[in-house]
Structures are given as C-alpha cells and as structure tokens.
C-alpha atoms as a PDB file:
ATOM      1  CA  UNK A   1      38.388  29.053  15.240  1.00  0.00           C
ATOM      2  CA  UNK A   2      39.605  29.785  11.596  1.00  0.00           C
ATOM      3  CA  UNK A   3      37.280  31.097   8.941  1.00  0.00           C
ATOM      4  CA  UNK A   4      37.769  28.249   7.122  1.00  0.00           C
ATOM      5  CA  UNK A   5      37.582  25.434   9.657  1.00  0.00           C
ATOM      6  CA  UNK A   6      33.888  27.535  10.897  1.00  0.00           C
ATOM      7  CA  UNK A   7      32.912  27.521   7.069  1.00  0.00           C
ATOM      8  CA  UNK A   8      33.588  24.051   6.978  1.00  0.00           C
ATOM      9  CA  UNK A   9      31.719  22.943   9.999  1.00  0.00           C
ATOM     10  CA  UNK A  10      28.698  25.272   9.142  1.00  0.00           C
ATOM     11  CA  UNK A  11      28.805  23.528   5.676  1.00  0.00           C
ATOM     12  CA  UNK A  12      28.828  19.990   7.082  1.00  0.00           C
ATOM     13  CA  UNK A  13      25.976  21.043   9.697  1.00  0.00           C
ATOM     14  CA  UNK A  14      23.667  21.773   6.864  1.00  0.00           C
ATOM     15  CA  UNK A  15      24.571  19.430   4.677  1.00  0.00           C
ATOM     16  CA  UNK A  16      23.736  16.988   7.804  1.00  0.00           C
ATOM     17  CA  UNK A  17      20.612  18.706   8.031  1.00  0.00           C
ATOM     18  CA  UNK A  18      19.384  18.446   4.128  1.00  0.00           C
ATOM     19  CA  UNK A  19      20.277  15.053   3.799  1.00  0.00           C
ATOM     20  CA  UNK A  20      18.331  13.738   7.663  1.00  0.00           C
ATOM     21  CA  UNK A  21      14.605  14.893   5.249  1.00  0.00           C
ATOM     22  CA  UNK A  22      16.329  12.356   2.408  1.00  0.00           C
ATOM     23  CA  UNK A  23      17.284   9.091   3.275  1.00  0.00           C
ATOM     24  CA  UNK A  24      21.073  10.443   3.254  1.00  0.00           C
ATOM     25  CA  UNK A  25      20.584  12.382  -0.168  1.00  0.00           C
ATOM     26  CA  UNK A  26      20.961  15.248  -0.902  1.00  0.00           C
ATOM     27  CA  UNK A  27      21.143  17.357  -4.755  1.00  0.00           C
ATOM     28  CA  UNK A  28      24.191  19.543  -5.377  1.00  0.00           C
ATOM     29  CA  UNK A  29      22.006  22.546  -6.576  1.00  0.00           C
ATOM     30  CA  UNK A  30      19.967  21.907  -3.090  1.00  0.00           C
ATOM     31  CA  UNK A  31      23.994  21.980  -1.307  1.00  0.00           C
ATOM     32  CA  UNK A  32      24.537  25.156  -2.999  1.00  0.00           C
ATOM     33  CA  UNK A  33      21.578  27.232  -2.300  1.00  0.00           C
ATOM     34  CA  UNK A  34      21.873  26.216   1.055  1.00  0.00           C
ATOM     35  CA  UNK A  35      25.317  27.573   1.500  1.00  0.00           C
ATOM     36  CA  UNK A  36      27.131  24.713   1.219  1.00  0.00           C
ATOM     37  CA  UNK A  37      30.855  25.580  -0.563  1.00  0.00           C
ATOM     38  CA  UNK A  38      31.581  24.038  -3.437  1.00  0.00           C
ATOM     39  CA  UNK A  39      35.083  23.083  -2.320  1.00  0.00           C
ATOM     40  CA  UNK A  40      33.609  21.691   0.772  1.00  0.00           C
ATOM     41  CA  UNK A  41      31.445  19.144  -1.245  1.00  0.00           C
ATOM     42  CA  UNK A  42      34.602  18.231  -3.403  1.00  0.00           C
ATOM     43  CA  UNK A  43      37.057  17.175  -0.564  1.00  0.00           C
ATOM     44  CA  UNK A  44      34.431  15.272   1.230  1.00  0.00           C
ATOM     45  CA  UNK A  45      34.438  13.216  -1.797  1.00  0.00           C
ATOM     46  CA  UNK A  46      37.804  13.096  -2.454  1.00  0.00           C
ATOM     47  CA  UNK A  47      38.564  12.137   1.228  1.00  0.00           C
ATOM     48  CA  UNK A  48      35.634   9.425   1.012  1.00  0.00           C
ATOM     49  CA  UNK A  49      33.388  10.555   3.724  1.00  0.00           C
ATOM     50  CA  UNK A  50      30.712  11.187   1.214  1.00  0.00           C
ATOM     51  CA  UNK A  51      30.225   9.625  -2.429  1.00  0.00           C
ATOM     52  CA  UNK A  52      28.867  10.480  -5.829  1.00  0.00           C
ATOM     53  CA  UNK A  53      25.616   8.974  -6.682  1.00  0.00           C
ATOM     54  CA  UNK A  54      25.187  10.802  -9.469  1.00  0.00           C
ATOM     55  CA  UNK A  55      25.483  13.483 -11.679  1.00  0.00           C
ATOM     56  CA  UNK A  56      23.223  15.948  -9.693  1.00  0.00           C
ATOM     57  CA  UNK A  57      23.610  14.161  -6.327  1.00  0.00           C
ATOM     58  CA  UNK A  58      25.980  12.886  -3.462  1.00  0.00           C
ATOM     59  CA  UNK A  59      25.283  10.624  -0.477  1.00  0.00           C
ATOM     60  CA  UNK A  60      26.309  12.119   2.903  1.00  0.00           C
ATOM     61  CA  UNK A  61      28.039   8.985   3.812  1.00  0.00           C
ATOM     62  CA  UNK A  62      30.096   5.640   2.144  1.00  0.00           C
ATOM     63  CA  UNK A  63      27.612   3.083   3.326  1.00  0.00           C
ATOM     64  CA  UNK A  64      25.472   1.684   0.713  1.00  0.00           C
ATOM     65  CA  UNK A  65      22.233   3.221  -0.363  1.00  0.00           C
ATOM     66  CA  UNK A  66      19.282   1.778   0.603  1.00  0.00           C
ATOM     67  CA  UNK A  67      15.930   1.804  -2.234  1.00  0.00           C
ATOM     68  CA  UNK A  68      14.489   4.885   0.086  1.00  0.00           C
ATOM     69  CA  UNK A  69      17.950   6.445  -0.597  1.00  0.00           C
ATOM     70  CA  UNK A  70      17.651   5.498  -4.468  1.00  0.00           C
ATOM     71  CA  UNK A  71      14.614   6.721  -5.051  1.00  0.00           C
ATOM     72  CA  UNK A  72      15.703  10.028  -4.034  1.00  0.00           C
ATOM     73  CA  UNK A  73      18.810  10.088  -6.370  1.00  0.00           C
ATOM     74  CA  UNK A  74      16.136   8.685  -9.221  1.00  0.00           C
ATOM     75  CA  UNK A  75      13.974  11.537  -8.803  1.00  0.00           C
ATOM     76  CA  UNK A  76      16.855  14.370  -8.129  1.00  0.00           C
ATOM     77  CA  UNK A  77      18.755  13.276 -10.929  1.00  0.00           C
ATOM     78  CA  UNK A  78      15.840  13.531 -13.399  1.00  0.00           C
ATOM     79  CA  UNK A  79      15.176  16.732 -13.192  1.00  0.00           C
ATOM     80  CA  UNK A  80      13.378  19.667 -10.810  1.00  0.00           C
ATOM     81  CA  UNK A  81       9.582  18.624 -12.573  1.00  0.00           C
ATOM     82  CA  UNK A  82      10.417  14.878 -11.671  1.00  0.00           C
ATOM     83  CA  UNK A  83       8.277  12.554  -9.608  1.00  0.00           C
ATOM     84  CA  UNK A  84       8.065   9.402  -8.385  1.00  0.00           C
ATOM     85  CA  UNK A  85       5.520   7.120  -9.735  1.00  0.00           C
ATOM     86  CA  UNK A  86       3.257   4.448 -10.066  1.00  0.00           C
ATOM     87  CA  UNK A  87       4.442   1.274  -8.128  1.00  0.00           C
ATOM     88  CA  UNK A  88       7.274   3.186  -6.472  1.00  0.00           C
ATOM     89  CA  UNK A  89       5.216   6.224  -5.325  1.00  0.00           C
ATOM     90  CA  UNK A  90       2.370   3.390  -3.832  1.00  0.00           C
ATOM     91  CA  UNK A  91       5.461   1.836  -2.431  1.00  0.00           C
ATOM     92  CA  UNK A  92       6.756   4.938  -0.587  1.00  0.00           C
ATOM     93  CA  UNK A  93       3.328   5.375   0.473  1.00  0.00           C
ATOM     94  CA  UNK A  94       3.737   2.150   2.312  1.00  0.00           C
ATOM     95  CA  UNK A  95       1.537   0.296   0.233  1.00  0.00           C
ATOM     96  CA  UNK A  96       2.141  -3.785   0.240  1.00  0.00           C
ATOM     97  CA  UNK A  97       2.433  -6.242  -1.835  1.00  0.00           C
ATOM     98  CA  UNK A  98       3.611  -4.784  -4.840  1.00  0.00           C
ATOM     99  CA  UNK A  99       7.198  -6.090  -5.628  1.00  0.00           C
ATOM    100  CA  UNK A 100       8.299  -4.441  -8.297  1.00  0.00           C
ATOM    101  CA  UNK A 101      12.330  -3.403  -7.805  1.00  0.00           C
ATOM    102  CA  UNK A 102      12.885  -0.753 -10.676  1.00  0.00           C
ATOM    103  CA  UNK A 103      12.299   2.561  -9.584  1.00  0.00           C
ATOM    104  CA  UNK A 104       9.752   4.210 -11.558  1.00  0.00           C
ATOM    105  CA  UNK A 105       9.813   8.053 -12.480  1.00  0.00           C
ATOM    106  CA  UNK A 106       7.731  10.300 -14.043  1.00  0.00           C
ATOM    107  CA  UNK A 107       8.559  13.749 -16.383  1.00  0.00           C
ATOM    108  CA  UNK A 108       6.728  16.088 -18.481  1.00  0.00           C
ATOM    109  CA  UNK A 109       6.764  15.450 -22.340  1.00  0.00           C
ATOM    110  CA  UNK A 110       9.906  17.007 -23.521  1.00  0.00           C
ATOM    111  CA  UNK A 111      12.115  16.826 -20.581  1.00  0.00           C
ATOM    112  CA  UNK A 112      15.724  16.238 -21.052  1.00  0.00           C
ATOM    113  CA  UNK A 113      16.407  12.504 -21.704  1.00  0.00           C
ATOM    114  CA  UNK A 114      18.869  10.811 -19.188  1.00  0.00           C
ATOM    115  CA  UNK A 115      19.060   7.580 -18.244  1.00  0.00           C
ATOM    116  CA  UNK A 116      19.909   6.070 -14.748  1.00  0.00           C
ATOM    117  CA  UNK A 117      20.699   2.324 -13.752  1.00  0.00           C
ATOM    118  CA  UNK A 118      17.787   0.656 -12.427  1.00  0.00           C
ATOM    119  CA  UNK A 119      14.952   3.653 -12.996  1.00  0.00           C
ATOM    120  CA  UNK A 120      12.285   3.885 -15.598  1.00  0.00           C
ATOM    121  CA  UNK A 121      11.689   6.704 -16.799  1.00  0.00           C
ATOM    122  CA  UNK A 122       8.236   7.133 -17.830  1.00  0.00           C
ATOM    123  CA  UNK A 123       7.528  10.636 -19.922  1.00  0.00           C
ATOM    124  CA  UNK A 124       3.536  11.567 -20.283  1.00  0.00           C
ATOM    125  CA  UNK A 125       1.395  13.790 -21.459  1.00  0.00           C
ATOM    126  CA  UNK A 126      -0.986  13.523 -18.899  1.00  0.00           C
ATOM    127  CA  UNK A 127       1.850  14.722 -16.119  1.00  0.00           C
ATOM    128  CA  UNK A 128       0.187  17.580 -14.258  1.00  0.00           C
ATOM    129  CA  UNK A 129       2.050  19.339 -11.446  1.00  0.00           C
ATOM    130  CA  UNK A 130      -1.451  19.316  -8.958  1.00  0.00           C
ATOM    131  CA  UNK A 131      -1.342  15.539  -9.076  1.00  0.00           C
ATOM    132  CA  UNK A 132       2.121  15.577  -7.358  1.00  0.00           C
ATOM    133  CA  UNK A 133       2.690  15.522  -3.277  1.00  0.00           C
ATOM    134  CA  UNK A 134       5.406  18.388  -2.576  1.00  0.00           C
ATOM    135  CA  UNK A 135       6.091  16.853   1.462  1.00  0.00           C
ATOM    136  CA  UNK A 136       9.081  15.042   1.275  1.00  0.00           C
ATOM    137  CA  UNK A 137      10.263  13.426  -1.824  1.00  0.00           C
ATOM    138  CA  UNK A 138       8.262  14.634  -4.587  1.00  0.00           C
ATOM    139  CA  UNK A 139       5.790  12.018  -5.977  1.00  0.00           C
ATOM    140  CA  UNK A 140       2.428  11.731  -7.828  1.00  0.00           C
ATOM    141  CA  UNK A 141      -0.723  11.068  -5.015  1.00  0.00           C
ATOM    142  CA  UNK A 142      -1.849   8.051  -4.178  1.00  0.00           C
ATOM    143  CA  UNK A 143      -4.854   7.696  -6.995  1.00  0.00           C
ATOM    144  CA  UNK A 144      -2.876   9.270  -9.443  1.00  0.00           C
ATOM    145  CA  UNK A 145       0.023   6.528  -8.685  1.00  0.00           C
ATOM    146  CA  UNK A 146      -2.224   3.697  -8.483  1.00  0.00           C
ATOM    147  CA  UNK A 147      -3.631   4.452 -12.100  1.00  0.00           C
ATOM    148  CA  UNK A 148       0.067   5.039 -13.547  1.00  0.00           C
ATOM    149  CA  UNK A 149       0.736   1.791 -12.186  1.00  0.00           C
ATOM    150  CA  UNK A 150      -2.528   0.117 -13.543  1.00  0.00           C
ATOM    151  CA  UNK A 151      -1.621   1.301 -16.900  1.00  0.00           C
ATOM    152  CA  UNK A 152       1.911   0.309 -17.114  1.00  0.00           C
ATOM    153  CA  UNK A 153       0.892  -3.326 -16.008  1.00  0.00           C
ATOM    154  CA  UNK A 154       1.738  -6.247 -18.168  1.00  0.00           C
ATOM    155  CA  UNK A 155      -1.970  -8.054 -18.060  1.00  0.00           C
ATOM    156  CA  UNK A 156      -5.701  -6.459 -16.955  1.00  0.00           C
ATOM    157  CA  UNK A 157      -5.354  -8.983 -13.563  1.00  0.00           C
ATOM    158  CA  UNK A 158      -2.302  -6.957 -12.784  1.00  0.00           C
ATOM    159  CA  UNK A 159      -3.569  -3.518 -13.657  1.00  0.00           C
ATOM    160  CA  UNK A 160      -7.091  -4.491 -11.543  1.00  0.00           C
ATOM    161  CA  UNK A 161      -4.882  -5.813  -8.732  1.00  0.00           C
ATOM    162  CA  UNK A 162      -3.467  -2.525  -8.127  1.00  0.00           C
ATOM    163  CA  UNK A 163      -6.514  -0.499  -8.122  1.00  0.00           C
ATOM    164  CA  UNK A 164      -7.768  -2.760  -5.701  1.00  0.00           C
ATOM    165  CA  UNK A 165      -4.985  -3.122  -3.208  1.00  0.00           C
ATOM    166  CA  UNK A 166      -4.729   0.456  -3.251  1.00  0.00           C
ATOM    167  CA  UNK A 167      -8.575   0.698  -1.917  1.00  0.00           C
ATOM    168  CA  UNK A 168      -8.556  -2.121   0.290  1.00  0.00           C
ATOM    169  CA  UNK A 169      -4.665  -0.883   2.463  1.00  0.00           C
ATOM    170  CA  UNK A 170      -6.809   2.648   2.927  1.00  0.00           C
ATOM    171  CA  UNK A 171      -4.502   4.797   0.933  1.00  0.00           C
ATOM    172  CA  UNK A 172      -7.747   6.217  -1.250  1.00  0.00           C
ATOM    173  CA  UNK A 173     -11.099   6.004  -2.271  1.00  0.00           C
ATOM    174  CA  UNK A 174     -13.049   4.591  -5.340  1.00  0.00           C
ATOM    175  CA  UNK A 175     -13.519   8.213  -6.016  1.00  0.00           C
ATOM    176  CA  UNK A 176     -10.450   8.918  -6.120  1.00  0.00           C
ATOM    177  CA  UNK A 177      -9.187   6.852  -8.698  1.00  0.00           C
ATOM    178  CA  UNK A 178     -12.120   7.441 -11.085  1.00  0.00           C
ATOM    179  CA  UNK A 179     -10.957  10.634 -10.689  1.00  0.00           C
ATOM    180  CA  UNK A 180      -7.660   9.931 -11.828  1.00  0.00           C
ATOM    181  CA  UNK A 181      -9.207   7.543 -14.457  1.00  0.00           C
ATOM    182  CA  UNK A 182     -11.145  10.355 -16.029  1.00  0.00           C
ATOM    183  CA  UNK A 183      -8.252  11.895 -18.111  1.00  0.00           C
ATOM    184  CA  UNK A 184      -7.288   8.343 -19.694  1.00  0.00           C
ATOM    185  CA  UNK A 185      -8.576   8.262 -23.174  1.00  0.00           C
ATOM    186  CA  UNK A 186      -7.778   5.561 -24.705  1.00  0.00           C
ATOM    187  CA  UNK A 187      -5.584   2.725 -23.142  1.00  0.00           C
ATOM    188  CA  UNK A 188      -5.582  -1.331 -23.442  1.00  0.00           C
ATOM    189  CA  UNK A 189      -6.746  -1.604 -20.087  1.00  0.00           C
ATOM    190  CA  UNK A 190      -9.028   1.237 -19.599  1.00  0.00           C
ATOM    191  CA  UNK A 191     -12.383  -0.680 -19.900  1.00  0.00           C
ATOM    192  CA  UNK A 192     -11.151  -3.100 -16.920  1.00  0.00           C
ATOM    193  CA  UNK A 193     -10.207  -0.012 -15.428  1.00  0.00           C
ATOM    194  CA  UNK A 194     -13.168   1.269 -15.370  1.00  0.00           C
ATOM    195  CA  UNK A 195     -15.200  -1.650 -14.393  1.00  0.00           C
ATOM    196  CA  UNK A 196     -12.764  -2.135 -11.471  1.00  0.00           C
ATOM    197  CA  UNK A 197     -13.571   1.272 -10.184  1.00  0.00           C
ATOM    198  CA  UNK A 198     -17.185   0.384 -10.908  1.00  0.00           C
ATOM    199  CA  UNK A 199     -16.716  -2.332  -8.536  1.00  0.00           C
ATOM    200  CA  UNK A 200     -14.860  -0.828  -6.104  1.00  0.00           C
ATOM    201  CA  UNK A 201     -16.961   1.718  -5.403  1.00  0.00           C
ATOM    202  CA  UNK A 202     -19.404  -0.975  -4.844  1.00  0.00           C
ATOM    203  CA  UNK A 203     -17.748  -2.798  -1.987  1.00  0.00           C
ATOM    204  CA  UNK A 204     -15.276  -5.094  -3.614  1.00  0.00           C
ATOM    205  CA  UNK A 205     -12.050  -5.227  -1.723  1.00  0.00           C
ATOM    206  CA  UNK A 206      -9.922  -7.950  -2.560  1.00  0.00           C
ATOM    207  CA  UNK A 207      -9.256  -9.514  -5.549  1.00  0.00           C
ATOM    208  CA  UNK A 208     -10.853 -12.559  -4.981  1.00  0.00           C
ATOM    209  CA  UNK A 209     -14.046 -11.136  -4.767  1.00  0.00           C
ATOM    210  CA  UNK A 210     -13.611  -9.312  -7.959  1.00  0.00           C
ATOM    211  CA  UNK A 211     -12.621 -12.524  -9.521  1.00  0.00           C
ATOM    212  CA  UNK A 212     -15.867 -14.144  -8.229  1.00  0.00           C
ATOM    213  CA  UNK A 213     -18.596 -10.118  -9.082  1.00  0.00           C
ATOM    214  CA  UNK A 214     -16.787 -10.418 -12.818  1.00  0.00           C
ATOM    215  CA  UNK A 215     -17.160 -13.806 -13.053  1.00  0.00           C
ATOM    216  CA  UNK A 216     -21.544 -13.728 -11.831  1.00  0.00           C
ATOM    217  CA  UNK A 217     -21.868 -10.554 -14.496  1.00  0.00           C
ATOM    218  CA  UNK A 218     -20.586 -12.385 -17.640  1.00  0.00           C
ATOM    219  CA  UNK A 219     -23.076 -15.073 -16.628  1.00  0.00           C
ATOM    220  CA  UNK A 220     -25.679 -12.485 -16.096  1.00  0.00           C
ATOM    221  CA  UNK A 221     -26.176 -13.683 -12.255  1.00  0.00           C
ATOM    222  CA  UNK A 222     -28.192 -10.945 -10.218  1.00  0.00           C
ATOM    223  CA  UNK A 223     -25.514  -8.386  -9.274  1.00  0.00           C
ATOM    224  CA  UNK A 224     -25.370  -8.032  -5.291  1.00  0.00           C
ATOM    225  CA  UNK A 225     -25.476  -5.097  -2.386  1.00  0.00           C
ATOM    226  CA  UNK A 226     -21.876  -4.905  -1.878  1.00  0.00           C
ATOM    227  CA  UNK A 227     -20.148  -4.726   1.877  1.00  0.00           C
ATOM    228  CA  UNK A 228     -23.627  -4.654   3.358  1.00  0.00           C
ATOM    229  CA  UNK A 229     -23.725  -3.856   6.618  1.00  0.00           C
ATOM    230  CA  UNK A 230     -24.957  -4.900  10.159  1.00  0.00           C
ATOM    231  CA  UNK A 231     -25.131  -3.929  13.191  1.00  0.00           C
ATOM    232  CA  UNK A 232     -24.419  -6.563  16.323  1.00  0.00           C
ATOM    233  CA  UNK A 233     -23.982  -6.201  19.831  1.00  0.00           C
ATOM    234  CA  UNK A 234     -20.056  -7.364  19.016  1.00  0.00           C
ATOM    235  CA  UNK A 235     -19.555  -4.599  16.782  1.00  0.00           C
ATOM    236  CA  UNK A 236     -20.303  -3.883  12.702  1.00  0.00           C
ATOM    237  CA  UNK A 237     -20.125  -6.859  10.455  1.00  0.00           C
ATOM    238  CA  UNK A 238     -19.461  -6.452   6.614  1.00  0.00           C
ATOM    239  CA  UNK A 239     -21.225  -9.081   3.964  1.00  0.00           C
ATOM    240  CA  UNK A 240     -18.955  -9.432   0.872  1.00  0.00           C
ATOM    241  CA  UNK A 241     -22.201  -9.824  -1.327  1.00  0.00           C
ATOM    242  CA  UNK A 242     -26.201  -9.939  -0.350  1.00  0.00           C
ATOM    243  CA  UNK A 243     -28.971 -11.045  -2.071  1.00  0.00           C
ATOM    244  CA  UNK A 244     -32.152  -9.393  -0.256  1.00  0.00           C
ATOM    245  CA  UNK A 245     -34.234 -10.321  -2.603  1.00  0.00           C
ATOM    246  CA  UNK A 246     -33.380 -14.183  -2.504  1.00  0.00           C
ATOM    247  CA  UNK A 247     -32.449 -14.401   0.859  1.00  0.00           C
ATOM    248  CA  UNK A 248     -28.991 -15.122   0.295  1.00  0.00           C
ATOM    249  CA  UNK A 249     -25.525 -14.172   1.655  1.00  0.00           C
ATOM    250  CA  UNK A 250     -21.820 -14.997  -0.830  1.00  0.00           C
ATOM    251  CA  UNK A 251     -19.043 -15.049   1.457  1.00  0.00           C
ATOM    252  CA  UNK A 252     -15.657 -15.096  -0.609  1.00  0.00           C
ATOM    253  CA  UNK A 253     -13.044 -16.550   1.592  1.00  0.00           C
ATOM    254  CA  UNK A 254      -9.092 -16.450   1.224  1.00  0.00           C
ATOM    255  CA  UNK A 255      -7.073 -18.521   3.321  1.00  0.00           C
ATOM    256  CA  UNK A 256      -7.154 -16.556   6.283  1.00  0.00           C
ATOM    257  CA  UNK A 257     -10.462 -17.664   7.052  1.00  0.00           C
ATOM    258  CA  UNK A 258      -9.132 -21.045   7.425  1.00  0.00           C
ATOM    259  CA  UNK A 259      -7.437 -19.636  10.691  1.00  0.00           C
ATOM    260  CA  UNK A 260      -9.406 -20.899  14.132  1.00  0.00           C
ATOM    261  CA  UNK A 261     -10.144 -17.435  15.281  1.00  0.00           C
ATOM    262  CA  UNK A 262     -11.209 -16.772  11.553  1.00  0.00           C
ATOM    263  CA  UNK A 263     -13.287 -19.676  11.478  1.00  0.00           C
ATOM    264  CA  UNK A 264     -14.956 -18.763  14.877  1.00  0.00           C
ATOM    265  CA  UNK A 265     -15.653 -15.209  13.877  1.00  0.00           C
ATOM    266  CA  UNK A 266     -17.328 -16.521  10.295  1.00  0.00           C
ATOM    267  CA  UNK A 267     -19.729 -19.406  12.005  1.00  0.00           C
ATOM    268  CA  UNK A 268     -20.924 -16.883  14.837  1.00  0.00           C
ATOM    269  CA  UNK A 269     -22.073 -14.288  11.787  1.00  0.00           C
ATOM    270  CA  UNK A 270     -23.547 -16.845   9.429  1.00  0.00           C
ATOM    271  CA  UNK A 271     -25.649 -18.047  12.722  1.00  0.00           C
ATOM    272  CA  UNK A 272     -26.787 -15.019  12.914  1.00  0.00           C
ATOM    273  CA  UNK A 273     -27.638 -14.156   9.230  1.00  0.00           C
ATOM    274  CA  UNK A 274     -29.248 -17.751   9.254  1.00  0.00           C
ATOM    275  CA  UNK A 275     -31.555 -15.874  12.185  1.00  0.00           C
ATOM    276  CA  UNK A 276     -32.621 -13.515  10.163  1.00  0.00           C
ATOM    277  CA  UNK A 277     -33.474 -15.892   7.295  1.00  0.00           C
ATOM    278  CA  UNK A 278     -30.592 -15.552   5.097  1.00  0.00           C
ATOM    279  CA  UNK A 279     -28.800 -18.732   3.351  1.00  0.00           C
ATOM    280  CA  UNK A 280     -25.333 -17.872   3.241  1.00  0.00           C
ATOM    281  CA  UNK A 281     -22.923 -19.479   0.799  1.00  0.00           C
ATOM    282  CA  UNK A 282     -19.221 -19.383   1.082  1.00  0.00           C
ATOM    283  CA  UNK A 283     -16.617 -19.592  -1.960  1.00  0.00           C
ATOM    284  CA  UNK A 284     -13.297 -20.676  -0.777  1.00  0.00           C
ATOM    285  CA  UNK A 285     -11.175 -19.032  -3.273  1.00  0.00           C
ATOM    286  CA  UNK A 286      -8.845 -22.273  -3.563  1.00  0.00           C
ATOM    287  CA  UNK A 287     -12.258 -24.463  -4.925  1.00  0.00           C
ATOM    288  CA  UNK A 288     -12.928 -21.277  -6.933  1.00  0.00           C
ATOM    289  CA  UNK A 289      -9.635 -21.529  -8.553  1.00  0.00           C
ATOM    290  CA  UNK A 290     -10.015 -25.022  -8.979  1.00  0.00           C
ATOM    291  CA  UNK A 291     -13.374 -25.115 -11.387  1.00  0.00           C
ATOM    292  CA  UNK A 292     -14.934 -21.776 -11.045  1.00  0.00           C
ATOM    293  CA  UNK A 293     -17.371 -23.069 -14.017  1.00  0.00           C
ATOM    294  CA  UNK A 294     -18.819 -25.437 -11.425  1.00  0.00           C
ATOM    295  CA  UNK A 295     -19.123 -23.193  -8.785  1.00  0.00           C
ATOM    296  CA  UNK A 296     -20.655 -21.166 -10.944  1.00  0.00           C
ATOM    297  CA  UNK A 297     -23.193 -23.709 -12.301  1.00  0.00           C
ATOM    298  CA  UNK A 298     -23.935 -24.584  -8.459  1.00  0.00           C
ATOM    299  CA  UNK A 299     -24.867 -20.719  -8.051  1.00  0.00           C
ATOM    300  CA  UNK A 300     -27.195 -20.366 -11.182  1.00  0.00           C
ATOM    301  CA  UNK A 301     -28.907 -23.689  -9.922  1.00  0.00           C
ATOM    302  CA  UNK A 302     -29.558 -21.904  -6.099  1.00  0.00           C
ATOM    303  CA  UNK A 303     -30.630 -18.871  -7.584  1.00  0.00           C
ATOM    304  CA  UNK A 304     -33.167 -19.810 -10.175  1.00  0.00           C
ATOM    305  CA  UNK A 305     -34.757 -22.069  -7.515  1.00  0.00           C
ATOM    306  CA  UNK A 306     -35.376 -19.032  -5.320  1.00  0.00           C
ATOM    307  CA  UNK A 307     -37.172 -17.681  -8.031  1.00  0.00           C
ATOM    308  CA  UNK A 308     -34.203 -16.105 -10.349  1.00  0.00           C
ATOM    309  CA  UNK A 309     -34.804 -16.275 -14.420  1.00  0.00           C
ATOM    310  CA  UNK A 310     -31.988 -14.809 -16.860  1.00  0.00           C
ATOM    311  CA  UNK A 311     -32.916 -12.348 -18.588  1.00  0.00           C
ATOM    312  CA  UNK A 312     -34.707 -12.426 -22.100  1.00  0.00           C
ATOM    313  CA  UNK A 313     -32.184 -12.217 -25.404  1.00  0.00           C
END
C-alpha cells in the first residue's frame, strides 16, 4: 500500500475513533495532536464525507447533528476552559423535565468572546475548574449545574423547581447543592434558594409538596417530620409530612395517585397509619391549586382542635 493511501487510512481510523467518545465530533486541535494530517481533514470536507461545524470543529459525517452532537461543538468551540452548564449539563446528565433548547455554556471571566447560533454563553466569576466533570464532554457536576440553572431562571418557582427535580431524579443530595449554594453572595433568588435546600434536606421531593411546607410556614402552621419512615411487612413506606405530636399524617398527592394501583397502595398505608392512631389528611394538588387559602383554613381549623395555638406576636 502507498504511504499516502496508509496515512490516509490511519488518519480516518483515528479520526473514527475520536469522534465514537463525541456524538460524531470531534475539535481540529484534538485531529491534530492525534496525528490526524491536516490535508486529510481538508479533502474530507471538500469531498463531503465530513462537514464544518465550526470554527474549531468538524462532524465525521454529512448527516445532521443531533443536540448530543451540538453540545459538543458548543463546548469545543468555546474554548479549552469551557463547560457545559446549568440546564444542559442536568440534561446530559439525563435529568427530565427540563425543556429548555439553547445550549448553555459556561467560561471563566475574561475568556475570548465568540458567539455561536443557538448557545448561551454564560461568563462567571464563580467558574472553578474542581466543579467541572473531565469524563466525557466536559461539564460542571450535577449540584454545581443545578444551582447555575436555579440562578439563571426567569421566576423563584422555576429556580426552586430545579433544585428540586434535581434531588428527587437521584442525581445529588441536599448537601450537595448547599454546597454549591455556599459561594452565591448575593442573587435575586438566593433566599428561595436557600429555603429550598432547607427543605430539601428535610424530605421535600416534589414540588407540590414544597408548594403546600411554604405555604403552612407563612401561616405559621407547626412545621412537620419530613419523609418519615416505616417499616411494614410489604416493604418501607415514606410519609410526605407527620405530625407526632397531633396525631396527624399530610399526604400531598399529584395525579398519579389517582391511578388504581396508586389508589390501592395509598388506602392500604393510611389503614395502617389509622392503626396506629394517626388521622391522615390528603391534599390533592389539583384542589390545592384551586383555593389553597381554603385548604389552608381547613388545616389551621384541624390543628388548633388537637390542641395547636399560633404563636404569640
């Protein structure tokens, strides 16, 4: 085989072999190093079998470019200190229910300013290189990402949202985030922030029942054991909020507890709470939505009849 033609294939073998780790992606400096020719990159552009998706970068193939794909070129073309970040990070991380289609990025104060079709670029002050995951694409940690995205959020129900999605899908701990809370200063949201955390740490995973813990505290309601445990037979139960010392149980429920299997699961425990002398109340979040002031009302009513007074001004 000719020099060349060997060169060639040896080129297109690693090139192959870079781009498999990146979603097809691959950065010319990252070609280069790895012994790719230069010439070799330029006619498999020219011919089409590749194409440009950048300044920095190229796309081992012609098909279109998937977001996985994108986010790669985002973070390549921004520089070797660039990150992925906030939404887009949690995203990556497989996190659900976050929608948001721009591709966020993050760079230290004073990088080189460049702007790319559909990416944000987001340059902080706070970026520190131990809060970024080096295995695969480069990207802040989980915590780290779900407080960037908190505090780029339009409202506090957004950036509270986050944090608690974050929790409840597994990808960190409470800890975690008041971790990554701890270097925020001063921010519009950093009191709900906090307070989320607070909560969080608590027991509180779903926003619903955040809605409902906020909601008792500005009323001054007695605050709860959050995610209480007990142990049955059938396996460990988890009680959204107890009341010991009243001898009652808050369920919040979502709509999937309107499912038969749900329904099943939630009359069997309340039977058994009602065995051990617990009441047990359950919010629907759909009537809480509908006059949370009454429900509300309702709850101040139960409690101060099992002995409850609010507190002295």
């Amino acid at each position: 085989m000719p020099m060349s033609a060997h060169t060639a294939d040896l080129g297109l073998w690693r090139a192959r072999r870079l781009a498999a780790g990146q979603d097809g992606v691959v950065g010319r400096r990252q070609l280069y190093r790895a012994g790719v020719p230069r010439w070799l990159v330029r006619r498999e552009l020219r011919v089409g079998r590749w194409q440009r998706t950048g300044r920095q970068t190229v796309a081992v193939h012609n098909g279109p470019l998937p977001v996985e794909a994108r986010r790669w070129v985002a973070v390549l073309e921004l520089g070797p200190r660039a990150a992925l970040a906030g939404v887009s990070a949690l995203q990556h991380d497989g996190v659900s229910a976050l929608t948001d289609e721009a591709i966020h990025v993050i760079v230290p104060r004073g990088a080189q300013r460049r702007r790319l079709p559909g990416v944000v670029r987001h340059e902080s002050r706070r970026f520190r290189e131990q809060d970024v995951t080096a295995a695969g694409l480069r990207r802040t940690a989980p915590a780290v990402s779900a407080v960037q995205a908190a505090l780029w959020s339009v409202t506090a129900r957004q950036a509270a949202f986050v944090l608690t999605v974050v929790v409840q899908q597994g990808l960190c701990l409470p800890a975690h985030l008041a971790d990554a809370l701890a270097s925020v200063r001063r921010h519009r949201w950093r009191t709900t922030l906090l307070a989320t955390v607070a909560d969080l740490s608590g027991g509180v995973r779903s926003l619903g029942e955040l809605d409902v813990a906020l909601a008792m505290r500005s009323r001054g309601l007695p605050e709860p054991a959050r995610q209480a445990i007990r142990r049955r037979a059938s396996g460990t139960q988890y009680l959204d909020a107890d009341f010991p010392d009243y001898g009652l149980c808050l369920e919040v429920d979502g709509e999937q507890h309107d499912l038969p299997w749900a329904r099943l699961a939630d009359l069997v425990r309340d039977i058994g709470l009602v065995t051990e002398g617990r009441s047990v109340v359950r919010i629907p979040l759909l009537a809480w939505r509908v006059d949370q002031h009454r429900v509300l009302d309702a709850l101040e009513a139960l409690f101060r009849s099992r002995g409850w007074a609010p507190a002295a001004a």
